[in-house]
C-alpha atoms as a PDB file:
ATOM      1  CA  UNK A   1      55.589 -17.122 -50.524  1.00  0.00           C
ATOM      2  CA  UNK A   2      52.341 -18.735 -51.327  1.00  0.00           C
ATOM      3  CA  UNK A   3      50.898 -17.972 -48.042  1.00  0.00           C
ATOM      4  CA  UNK A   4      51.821 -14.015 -48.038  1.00  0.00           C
ATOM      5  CA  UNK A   5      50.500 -14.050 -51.697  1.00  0.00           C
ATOM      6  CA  UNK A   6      46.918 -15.622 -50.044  1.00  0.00           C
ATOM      7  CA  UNK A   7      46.735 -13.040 -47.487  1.00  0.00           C
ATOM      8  CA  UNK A   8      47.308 -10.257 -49.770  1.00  0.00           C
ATOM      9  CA  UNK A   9      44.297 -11.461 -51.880  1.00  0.00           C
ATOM     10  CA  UNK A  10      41.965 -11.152 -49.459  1.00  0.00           C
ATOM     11  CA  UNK A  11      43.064  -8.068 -47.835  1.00  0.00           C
ATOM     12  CA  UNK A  12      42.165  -6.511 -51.583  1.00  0.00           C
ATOM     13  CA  UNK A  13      38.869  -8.092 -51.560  1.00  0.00           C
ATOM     14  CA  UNK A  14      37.925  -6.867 -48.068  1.00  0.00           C
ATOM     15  CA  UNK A  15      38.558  -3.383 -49.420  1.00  0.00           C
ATOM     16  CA  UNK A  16      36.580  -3.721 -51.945  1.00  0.00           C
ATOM     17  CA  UNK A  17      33.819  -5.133 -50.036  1.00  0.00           C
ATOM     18  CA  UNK A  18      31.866  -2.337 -47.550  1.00  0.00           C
ATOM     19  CA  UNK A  19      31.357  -4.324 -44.582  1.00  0.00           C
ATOM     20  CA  UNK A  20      29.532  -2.231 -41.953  1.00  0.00           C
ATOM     21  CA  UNK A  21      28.901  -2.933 -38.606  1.00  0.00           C
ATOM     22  CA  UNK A  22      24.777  -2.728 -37.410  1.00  0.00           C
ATOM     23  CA  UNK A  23      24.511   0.247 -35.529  1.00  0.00           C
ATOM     24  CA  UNK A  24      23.337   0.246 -31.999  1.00  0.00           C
ATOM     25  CA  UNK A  25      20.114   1.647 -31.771  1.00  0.00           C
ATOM     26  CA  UNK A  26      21.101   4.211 -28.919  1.00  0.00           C
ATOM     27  CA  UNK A  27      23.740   5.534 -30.534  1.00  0.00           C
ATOM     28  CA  UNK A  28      21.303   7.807 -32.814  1.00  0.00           C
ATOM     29  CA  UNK A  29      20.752   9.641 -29.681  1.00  0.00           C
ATOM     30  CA  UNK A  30      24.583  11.156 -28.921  1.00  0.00           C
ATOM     31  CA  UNK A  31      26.512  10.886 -26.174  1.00  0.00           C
ATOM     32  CA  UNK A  32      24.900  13.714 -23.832  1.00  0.00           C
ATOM     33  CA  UNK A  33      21.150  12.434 -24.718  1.00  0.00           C
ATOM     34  CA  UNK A  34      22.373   9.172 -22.927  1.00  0.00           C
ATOM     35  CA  UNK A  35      23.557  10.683 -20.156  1.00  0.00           C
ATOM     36  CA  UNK A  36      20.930  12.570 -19.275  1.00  0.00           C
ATOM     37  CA  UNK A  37      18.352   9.530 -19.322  1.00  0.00           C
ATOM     38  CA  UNK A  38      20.693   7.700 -16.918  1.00  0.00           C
ATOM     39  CA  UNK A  39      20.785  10.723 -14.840  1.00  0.00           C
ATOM     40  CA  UNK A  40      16.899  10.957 -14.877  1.00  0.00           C
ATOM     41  CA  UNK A  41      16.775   7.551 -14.610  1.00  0.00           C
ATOM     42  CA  UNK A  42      19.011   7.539 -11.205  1.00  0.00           C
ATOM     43  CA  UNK A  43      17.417  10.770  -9.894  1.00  0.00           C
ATOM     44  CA  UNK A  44      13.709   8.975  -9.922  1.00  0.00           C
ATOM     45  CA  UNK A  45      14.739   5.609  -8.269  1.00  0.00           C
ATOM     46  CA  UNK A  46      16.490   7.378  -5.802  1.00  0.00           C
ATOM     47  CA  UNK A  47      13.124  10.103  -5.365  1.00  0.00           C
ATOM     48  CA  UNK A  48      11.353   7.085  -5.012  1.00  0.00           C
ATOM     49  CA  UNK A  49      13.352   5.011  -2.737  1.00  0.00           C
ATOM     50  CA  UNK A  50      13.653   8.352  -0.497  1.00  0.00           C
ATOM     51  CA  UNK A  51       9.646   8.983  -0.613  1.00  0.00           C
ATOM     52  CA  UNK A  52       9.176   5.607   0.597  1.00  0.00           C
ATOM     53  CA  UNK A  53      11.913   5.931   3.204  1.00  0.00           C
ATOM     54  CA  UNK A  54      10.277   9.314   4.798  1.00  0.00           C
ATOM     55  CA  UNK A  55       6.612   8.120   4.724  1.00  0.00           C
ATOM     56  CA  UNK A  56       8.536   4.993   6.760  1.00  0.00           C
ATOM     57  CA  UNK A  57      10.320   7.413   9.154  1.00  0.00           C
ATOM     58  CA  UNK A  58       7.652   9.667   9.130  1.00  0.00           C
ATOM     59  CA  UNK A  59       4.826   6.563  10.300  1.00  0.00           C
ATOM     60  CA  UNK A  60       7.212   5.030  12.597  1.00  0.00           C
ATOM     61  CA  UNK A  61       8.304   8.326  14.152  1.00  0.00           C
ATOM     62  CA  UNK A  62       4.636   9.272  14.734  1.00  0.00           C
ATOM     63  CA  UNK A  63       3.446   6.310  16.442  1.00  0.00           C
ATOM     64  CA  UNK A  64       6.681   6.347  18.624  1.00  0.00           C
ATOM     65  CA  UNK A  65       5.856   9.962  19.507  1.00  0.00           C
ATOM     66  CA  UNK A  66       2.595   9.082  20.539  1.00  0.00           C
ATOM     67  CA  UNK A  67       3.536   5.902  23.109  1.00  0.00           C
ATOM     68  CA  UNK A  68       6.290   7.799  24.548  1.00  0.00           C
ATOM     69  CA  UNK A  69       3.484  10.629  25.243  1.00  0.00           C
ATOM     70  CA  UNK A  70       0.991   7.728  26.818  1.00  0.00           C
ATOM     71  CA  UNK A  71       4.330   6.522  28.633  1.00  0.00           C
ATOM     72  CA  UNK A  72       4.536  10.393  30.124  1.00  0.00           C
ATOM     73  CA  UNK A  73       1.142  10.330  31.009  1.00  0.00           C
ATOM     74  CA  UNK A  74       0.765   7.342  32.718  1.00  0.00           C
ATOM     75  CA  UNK A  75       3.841   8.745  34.661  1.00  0.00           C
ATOM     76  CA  UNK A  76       1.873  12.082  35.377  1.00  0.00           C
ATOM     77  CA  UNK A  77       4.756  14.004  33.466  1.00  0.00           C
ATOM     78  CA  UNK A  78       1.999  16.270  31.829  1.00  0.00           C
ATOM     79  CA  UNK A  79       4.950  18.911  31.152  1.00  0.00           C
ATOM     80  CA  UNK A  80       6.827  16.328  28.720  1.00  0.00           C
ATOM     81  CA  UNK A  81       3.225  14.569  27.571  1.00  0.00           C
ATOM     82  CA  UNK A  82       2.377  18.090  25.873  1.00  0.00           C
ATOM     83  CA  UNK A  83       5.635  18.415  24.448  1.00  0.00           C
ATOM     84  CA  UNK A  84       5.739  15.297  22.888  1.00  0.00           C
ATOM     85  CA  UNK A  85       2.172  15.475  21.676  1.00  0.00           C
ATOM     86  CA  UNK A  86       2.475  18.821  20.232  1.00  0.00           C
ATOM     87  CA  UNK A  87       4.992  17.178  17.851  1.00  0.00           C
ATOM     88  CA  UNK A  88       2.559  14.458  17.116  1.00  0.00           C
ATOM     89  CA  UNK A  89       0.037  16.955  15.935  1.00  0.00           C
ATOM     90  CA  UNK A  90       2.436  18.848  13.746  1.00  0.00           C
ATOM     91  CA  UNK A  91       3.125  15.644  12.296  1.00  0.00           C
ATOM     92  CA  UNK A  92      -0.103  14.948  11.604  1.00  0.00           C
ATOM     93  CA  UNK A  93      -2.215  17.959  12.205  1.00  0.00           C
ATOM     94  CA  UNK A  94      -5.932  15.618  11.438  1.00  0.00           C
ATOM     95  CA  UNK A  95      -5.166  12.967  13.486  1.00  0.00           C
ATOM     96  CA  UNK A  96      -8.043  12.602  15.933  1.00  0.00           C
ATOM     97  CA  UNK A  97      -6.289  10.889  18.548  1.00  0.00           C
ATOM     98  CA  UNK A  98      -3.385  13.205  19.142  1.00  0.00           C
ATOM     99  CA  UNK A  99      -5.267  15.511  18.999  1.00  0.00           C
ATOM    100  CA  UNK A 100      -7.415  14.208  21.603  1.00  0.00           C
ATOM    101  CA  UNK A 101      -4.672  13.295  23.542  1.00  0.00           C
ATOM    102  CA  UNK A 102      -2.278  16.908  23.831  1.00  0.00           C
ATOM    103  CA  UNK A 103      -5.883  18.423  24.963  1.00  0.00           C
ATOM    104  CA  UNK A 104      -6.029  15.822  27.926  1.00  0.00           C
ATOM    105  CA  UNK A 105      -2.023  16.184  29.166  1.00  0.00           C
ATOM    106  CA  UNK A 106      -3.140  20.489  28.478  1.00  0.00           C
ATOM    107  CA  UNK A 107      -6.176  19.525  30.683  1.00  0.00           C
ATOM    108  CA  UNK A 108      -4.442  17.627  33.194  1.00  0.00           C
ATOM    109  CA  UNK A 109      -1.305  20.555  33.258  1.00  0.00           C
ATOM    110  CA  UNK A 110      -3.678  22.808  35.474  1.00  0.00           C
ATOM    111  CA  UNK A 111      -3.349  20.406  38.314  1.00  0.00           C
ATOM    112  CA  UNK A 112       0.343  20.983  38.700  1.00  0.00           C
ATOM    113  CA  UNK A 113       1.164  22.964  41.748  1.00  0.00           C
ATOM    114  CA  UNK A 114       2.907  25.906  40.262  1.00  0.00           C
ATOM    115  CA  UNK A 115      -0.163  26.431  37.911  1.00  0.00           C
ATOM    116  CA  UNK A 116      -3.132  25.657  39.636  1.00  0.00           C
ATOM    117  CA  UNK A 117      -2.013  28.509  41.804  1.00  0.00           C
ATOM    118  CA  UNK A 118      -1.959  30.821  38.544  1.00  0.00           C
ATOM    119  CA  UNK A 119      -5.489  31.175  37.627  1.00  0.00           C
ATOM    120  CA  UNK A 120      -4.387  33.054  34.641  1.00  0.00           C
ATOM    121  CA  UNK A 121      -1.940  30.457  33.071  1.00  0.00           C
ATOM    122  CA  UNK A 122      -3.953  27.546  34.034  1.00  0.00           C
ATOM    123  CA  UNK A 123      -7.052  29.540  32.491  1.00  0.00           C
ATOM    124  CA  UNK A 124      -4.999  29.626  29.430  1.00  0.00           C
ATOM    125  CA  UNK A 125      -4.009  26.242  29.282  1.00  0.00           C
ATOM    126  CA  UNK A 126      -7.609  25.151  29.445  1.00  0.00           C
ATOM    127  CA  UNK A 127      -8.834  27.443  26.613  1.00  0.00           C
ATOM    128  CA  UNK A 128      -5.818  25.873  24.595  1.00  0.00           C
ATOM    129  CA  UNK A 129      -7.226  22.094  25.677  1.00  0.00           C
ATOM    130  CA  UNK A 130     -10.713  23.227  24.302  1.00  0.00           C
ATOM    131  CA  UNK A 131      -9.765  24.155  20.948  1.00  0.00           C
ATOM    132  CA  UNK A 132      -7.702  21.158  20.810  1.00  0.00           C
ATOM    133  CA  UNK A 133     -10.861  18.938  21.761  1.00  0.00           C
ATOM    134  CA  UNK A 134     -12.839  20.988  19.114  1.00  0.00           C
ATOM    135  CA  UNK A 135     -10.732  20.206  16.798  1.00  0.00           C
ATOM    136  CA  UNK A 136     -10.972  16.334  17.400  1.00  0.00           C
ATOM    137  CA  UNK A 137     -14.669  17.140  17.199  1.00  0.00           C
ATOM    138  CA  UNK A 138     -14.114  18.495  13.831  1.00  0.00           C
ATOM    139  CA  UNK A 139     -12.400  15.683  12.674  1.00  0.00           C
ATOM    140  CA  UNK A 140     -15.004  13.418  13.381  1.00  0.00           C
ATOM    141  CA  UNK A 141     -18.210  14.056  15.082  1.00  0.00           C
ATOM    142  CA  UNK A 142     -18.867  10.169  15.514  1.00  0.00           C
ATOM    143  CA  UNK A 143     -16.218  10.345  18.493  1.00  0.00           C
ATOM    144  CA  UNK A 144     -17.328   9.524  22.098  1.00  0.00           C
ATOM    145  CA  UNK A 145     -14.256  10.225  22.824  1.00  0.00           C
ATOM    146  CA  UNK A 146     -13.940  13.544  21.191  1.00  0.00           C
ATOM    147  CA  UNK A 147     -16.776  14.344  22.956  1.00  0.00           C
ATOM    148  CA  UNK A 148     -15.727  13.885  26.236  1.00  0.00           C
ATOM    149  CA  UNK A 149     -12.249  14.900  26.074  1.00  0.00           C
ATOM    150  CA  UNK A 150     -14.265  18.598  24.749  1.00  0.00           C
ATOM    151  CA  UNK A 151     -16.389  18.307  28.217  1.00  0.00           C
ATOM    152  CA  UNK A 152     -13.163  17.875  30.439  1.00  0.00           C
ATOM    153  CA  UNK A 153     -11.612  20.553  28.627  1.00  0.00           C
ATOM    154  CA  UNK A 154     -14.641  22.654  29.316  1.00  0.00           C
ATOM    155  CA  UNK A 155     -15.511  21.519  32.959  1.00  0.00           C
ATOM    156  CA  UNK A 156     -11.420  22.805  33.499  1.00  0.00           C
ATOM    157  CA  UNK A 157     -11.961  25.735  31.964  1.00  0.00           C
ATOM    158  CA  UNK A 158     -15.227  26.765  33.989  1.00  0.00           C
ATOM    159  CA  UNK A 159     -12.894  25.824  37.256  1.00  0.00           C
ATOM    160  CA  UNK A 160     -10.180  28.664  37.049  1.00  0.00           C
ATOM    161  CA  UNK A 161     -12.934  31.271  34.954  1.00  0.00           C
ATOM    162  CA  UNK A 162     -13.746  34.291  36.742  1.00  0.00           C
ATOM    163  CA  UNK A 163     -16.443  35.579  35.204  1.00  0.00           C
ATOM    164  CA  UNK A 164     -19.933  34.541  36.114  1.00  0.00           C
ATOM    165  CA  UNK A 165     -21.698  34.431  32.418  1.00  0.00           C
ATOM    166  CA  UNK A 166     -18.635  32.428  31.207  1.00  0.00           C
ATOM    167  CA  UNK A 167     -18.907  29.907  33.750  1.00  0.00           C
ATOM    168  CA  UNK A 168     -22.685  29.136  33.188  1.00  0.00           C
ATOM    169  CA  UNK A 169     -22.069  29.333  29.446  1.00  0.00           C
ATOM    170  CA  UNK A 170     -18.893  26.663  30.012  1.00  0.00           C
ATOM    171  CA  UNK A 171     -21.511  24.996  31.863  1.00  0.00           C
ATOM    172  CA  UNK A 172     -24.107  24.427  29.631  1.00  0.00           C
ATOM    173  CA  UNK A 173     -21.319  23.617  26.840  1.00  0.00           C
ATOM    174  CA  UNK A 174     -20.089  20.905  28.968  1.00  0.00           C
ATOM    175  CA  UNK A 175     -23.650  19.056  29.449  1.00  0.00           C
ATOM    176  CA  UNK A 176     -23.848  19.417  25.653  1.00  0.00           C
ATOM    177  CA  UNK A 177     -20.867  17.606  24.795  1.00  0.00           C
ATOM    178  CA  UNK A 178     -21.764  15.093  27.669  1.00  0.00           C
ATOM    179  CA  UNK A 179     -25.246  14.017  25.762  1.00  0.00           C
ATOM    180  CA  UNK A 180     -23.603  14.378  22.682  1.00  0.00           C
ATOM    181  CA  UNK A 181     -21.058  11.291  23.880  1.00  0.00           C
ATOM    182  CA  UNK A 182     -23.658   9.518  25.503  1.00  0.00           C
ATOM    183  CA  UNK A 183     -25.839   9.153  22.549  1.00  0.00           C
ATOM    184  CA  UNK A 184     -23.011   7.717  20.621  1.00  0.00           C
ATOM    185  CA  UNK A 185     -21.928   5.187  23.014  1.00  0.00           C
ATOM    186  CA  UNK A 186     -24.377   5.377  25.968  1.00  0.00           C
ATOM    187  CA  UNK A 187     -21.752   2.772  27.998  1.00  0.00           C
ATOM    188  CA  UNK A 188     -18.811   4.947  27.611  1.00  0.00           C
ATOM    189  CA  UNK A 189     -17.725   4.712  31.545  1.00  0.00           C
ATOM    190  CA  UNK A 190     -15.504   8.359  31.175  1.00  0.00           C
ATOM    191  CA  UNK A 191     -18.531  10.239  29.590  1.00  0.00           C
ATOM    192  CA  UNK A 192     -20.532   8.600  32.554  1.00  0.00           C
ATOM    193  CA  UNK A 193     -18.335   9.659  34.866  1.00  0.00           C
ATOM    194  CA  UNK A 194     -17.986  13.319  34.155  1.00  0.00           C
ATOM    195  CA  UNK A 195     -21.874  12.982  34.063  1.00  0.00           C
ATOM    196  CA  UNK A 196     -22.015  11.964  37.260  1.00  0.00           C
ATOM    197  CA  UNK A 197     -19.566  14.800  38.434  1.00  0.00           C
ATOM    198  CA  UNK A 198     -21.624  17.513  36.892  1.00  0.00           C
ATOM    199  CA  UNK A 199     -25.093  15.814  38.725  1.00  0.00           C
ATOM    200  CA  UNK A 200     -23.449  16.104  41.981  1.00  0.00           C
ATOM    201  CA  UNK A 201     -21.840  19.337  41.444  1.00  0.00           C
ATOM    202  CA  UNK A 202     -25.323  21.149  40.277  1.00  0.00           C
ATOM    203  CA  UNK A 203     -27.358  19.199  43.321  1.00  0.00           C
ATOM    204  CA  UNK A 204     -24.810  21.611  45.477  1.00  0.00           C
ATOM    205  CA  UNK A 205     -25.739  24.684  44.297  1.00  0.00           C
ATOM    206  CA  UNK A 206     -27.939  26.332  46.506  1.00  0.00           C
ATOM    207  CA  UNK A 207     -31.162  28.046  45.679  1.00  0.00           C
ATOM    208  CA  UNK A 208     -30.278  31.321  45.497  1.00  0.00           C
ATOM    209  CA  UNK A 209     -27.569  30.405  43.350  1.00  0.00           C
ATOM    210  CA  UNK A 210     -29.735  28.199  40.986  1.00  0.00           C
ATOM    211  CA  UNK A 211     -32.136  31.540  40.935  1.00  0.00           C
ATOM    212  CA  UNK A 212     -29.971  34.395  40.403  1.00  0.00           C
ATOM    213  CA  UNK A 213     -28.096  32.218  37.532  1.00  0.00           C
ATOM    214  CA  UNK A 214     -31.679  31.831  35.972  1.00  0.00           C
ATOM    215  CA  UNK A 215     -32.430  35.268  36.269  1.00  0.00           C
ATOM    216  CA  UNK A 216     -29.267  36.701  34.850  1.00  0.00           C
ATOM    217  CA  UNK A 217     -28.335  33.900  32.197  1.00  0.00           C
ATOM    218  CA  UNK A 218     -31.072  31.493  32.152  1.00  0.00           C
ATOM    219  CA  UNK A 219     -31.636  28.334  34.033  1.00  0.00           C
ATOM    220  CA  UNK A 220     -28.950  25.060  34.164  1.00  0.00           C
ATOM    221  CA  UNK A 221     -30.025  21.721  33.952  1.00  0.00           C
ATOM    222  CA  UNK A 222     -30.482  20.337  37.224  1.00  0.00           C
ATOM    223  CA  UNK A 223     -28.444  17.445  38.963  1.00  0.00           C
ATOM    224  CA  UNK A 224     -28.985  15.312  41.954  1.00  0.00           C
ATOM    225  CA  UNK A 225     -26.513  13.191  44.364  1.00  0.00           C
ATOM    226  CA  UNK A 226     -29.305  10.118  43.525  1.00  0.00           C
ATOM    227  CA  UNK A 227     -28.337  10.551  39.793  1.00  0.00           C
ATOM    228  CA  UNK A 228     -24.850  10.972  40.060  1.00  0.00           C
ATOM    229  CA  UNK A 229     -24.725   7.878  42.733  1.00  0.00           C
ATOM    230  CA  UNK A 230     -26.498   5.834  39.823  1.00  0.00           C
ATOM    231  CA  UNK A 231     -24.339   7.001  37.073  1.00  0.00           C
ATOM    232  CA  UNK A 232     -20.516   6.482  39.431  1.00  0.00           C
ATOM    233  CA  UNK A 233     -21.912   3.069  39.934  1.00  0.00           C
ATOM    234  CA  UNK A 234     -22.593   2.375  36.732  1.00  0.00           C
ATOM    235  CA  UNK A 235     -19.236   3.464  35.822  1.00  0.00           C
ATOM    236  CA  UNK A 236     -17.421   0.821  38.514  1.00  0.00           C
ATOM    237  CA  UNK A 237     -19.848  -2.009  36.740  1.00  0.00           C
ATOM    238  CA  UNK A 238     -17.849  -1.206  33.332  1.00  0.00           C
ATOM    239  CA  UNK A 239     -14.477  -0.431  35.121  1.00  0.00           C
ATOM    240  CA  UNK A 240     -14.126  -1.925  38.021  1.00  0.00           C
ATOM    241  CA  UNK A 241     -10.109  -1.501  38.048  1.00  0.00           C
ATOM    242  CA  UNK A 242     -10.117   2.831  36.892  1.00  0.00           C
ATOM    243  CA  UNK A 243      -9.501   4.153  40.460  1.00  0.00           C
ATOM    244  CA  UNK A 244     -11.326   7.531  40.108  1.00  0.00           C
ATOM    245  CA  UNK A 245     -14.211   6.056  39.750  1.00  0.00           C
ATOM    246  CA  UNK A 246     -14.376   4.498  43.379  1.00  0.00           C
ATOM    247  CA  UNK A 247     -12.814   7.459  45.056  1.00  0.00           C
ATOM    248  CA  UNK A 248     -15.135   9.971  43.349  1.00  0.00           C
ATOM    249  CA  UNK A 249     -17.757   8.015  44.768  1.00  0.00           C
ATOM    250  CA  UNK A 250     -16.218   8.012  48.170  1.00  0.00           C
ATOM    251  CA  UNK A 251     -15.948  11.746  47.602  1.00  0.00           C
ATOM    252  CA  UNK A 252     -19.498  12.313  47.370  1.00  0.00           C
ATOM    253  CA  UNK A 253     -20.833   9.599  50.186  1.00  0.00           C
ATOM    254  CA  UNK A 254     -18.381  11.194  52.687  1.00  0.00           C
ATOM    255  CA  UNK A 255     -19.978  14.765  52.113  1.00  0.00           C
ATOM    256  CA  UNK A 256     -23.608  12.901  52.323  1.00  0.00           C
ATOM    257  CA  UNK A 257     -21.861  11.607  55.689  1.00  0.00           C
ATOM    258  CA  UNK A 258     -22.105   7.953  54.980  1.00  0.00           C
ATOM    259  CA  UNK A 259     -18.737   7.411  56.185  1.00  0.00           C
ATOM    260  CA  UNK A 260     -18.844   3.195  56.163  1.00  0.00           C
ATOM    261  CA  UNK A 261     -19.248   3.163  52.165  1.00  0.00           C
ATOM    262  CA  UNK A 262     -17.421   6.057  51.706  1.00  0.00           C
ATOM    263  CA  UNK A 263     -14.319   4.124  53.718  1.00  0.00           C
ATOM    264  CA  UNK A 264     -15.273   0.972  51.554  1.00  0.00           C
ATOM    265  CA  UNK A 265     -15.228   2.824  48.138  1.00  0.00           C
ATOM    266  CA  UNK A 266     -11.781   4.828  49.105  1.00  0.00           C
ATOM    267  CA  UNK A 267     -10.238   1.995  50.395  1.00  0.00           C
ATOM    268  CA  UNK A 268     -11.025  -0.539  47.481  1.00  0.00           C
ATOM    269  CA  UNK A 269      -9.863   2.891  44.994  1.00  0.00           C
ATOM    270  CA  UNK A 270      -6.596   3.500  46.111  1.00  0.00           C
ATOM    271  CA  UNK A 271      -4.961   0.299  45.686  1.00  0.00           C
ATOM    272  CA  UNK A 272      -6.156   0.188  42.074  1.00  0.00           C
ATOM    273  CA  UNK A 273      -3.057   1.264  39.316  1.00  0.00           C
ATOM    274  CA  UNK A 274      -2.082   4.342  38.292  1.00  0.00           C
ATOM    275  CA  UNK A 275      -3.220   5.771  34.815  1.00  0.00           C
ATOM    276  CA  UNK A 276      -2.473   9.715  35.082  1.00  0.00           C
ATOM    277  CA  UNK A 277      -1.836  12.551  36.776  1.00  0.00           C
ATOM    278  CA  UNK A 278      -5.890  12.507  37.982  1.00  0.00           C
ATOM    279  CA  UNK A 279      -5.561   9.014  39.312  1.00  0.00           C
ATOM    280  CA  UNK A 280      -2.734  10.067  41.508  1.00  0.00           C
ATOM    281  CA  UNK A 281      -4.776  12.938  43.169  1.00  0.00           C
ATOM    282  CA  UNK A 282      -7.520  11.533  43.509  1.00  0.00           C
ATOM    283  CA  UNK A 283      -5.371   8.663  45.207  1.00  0.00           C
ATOM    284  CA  UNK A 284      -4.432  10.882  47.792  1.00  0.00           C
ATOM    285  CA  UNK A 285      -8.216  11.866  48.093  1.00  0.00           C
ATOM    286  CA  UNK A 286      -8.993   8.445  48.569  1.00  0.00           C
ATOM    287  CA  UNK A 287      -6.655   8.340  51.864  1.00  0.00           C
ATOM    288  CA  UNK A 288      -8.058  11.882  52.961  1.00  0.00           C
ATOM    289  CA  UNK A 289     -11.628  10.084  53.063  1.00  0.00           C
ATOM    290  CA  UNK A 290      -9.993   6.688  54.752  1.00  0.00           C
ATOM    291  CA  UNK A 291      -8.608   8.553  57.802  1.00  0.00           C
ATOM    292  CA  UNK A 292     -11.776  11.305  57.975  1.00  0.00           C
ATOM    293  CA  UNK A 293     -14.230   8.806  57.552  1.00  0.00           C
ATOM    294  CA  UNK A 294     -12.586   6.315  60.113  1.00  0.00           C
ATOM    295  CA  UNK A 295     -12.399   9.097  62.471  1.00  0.00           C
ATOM    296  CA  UNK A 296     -16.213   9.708  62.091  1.00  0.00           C
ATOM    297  CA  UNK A 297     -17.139   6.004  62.733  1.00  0.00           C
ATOM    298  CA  UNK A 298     -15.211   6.216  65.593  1.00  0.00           C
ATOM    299  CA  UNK A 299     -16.634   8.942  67.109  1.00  0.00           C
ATOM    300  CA  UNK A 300     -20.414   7.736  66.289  1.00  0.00           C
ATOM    301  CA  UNK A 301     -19.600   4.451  68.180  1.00  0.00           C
ATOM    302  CA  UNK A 302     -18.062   6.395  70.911  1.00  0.00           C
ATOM    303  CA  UNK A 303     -21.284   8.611  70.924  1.00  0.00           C
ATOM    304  CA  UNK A 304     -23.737   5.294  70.940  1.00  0.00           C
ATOM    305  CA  UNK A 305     -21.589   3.844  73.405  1.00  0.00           C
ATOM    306  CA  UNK A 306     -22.103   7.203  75.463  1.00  0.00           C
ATOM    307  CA  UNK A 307     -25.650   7.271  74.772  1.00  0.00           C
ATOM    308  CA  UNK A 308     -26.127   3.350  75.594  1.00  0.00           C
ATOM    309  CA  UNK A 309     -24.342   3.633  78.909  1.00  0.00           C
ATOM    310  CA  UNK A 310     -26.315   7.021  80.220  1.00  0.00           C
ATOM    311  CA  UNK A 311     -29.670   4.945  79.405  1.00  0.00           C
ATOM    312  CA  UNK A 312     -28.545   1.639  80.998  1.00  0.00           C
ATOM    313  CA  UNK A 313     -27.562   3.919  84.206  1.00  0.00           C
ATOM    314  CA  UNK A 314     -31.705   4.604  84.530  1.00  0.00           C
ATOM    315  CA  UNK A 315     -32.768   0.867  85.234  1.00  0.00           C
END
């Protein structure tokens, strides 16, 4: 009895008391006001998380794109090298470097059989490769590389042209971009070697030629085989293992009939690795000149021989 009594007494005096709990300080803002900052709150972590996550994707996938493109190259899949480096560009339209790179596997696409037969397509593909080099140019001026990948792009172009004016013009566009490379980096062994090329090829125009290009579009710079021996050379000094730099050479001393060196240059070139779709032509070249220029140092023995023998037969 004197226990329920107790309890009843301070049941009264907790109702008379107001005893209020401390609000949390939330709470002011409702039910739906709480929601909807948790919901923000979710929505940005995740936004962040998944920026993060595509700049990630996006990198890596980049960078994958453009080694499975050198991969094609080296292969001398230029088909697949374009592909892939097309998507590199849309990827990252002001990258230098891919963009460098889908003008070269363009470039080097004229060479396959189907189109080198098609002056038209392979025309077109070499206008494409120029605009891609110009844009690397664009990019950044500074670029030896830029420069020269603009020069092949040009010196392609000029090959499958048919018009006269266009080829000189491609011409003198070419040598532009070739000083332009050479005064940024005047030990660049590529821009060296299309240098040399572009010697030998004007030493082999004739004189009529040089003339009736001066009269009707004004004169080229000139070229000469000593130059361009000097300047493939120089190129084997800074890469002694890049294969078209020997058999180019070879090229040039077989047509200036000095078969021994052009056997020893061919010979040393094609046993050197494979970088593109160039280096394997020009590795065929290379044993062209081996079995033509062994040929013609056997016949000039023969001949001595022959010419010994007939003068012995006088004494």
């Amino acid at each position: 009895m004197r226990m329920s009594r107790r309890i009843r007494r301070v049941n009264l005096s907790m109702k008379k008391r107001n005893i209020s709990f401390p609000r949390l300080k939330f709470a002011r803002l409702g039910v739906k006001s709480i929601a909807n900052i948790a919901r923000r709150s979710s929505v940005n972590a995740m936004n962040r998380v998944s920026s993060r996550t595509n700049v990630m994707q996006k990198s890596e996938s980049f960078d994958n794109l453009i080694k499975e493109g050198q991969k094609k190259n080296e292969i001398g899949d230029t088909l697949s090298a374009v592909e892939i480096f097309t998507k590199a560009v849309e990827r990252q339209p002001m990258n230098q470097y891919a963009n460098i790179a889908l003008s070269k596997s363009l470039s080097d696409r004229v060479f396959e059989p189907a189109i080198f037969k098609n002056r038209v397509k392979a025309k077109a593909l070499a206008d494409e490769a120029i605009a891609r080099a110009q844009k690397a140019v664009e990019i950044d001026k500074n670029s030896c590389q830029a420069h020269v990948c603009l020069a092949v792009a040009y010196g392609r172009a000029q090959m499958f042209s048919n018009e006269n004016r266009e080829k000189v013009e491609l011409g003198k566009m070419l040598k532009e971009s070739l000083d332009n490379a050479l005064k940024i980096d005047p030990n660049d062994d590529m821009a060296l070697h299309v240098m040399g090329r572009y010697e030998w090829s004007m030493a082999n125009l004739s004189g009529i030629t040089k003339v009736y290009v001066k009269m009707m579009y004004g004169a080229l710079a000139p070229g000469s085989a000593e130059n361009a021996e000097k300047l493939f050379k120089r190129c084997i000094e800074l890469k002694p293992n890049r294969l078209i730099h020997k058999v180019e050479l070879a090229k040039m001393l077989f047509d200036l009939k000095r078969y021994e060196e052009a056997h020893k240059f061919a010979a040393e070139g094609r046993d050197l690795p494979m970088e593109d779709v160039n280096s394997e032509i020009e590795r065929k070249n290379a044993v062209e000149i081996i079995r033509k220029s062994a040929l013609k140092m056997s016949r000039s023995s023969r001949g001595s021989f022959r010419r010994f023998g007939s003068g012995s037969a006088l004494f």
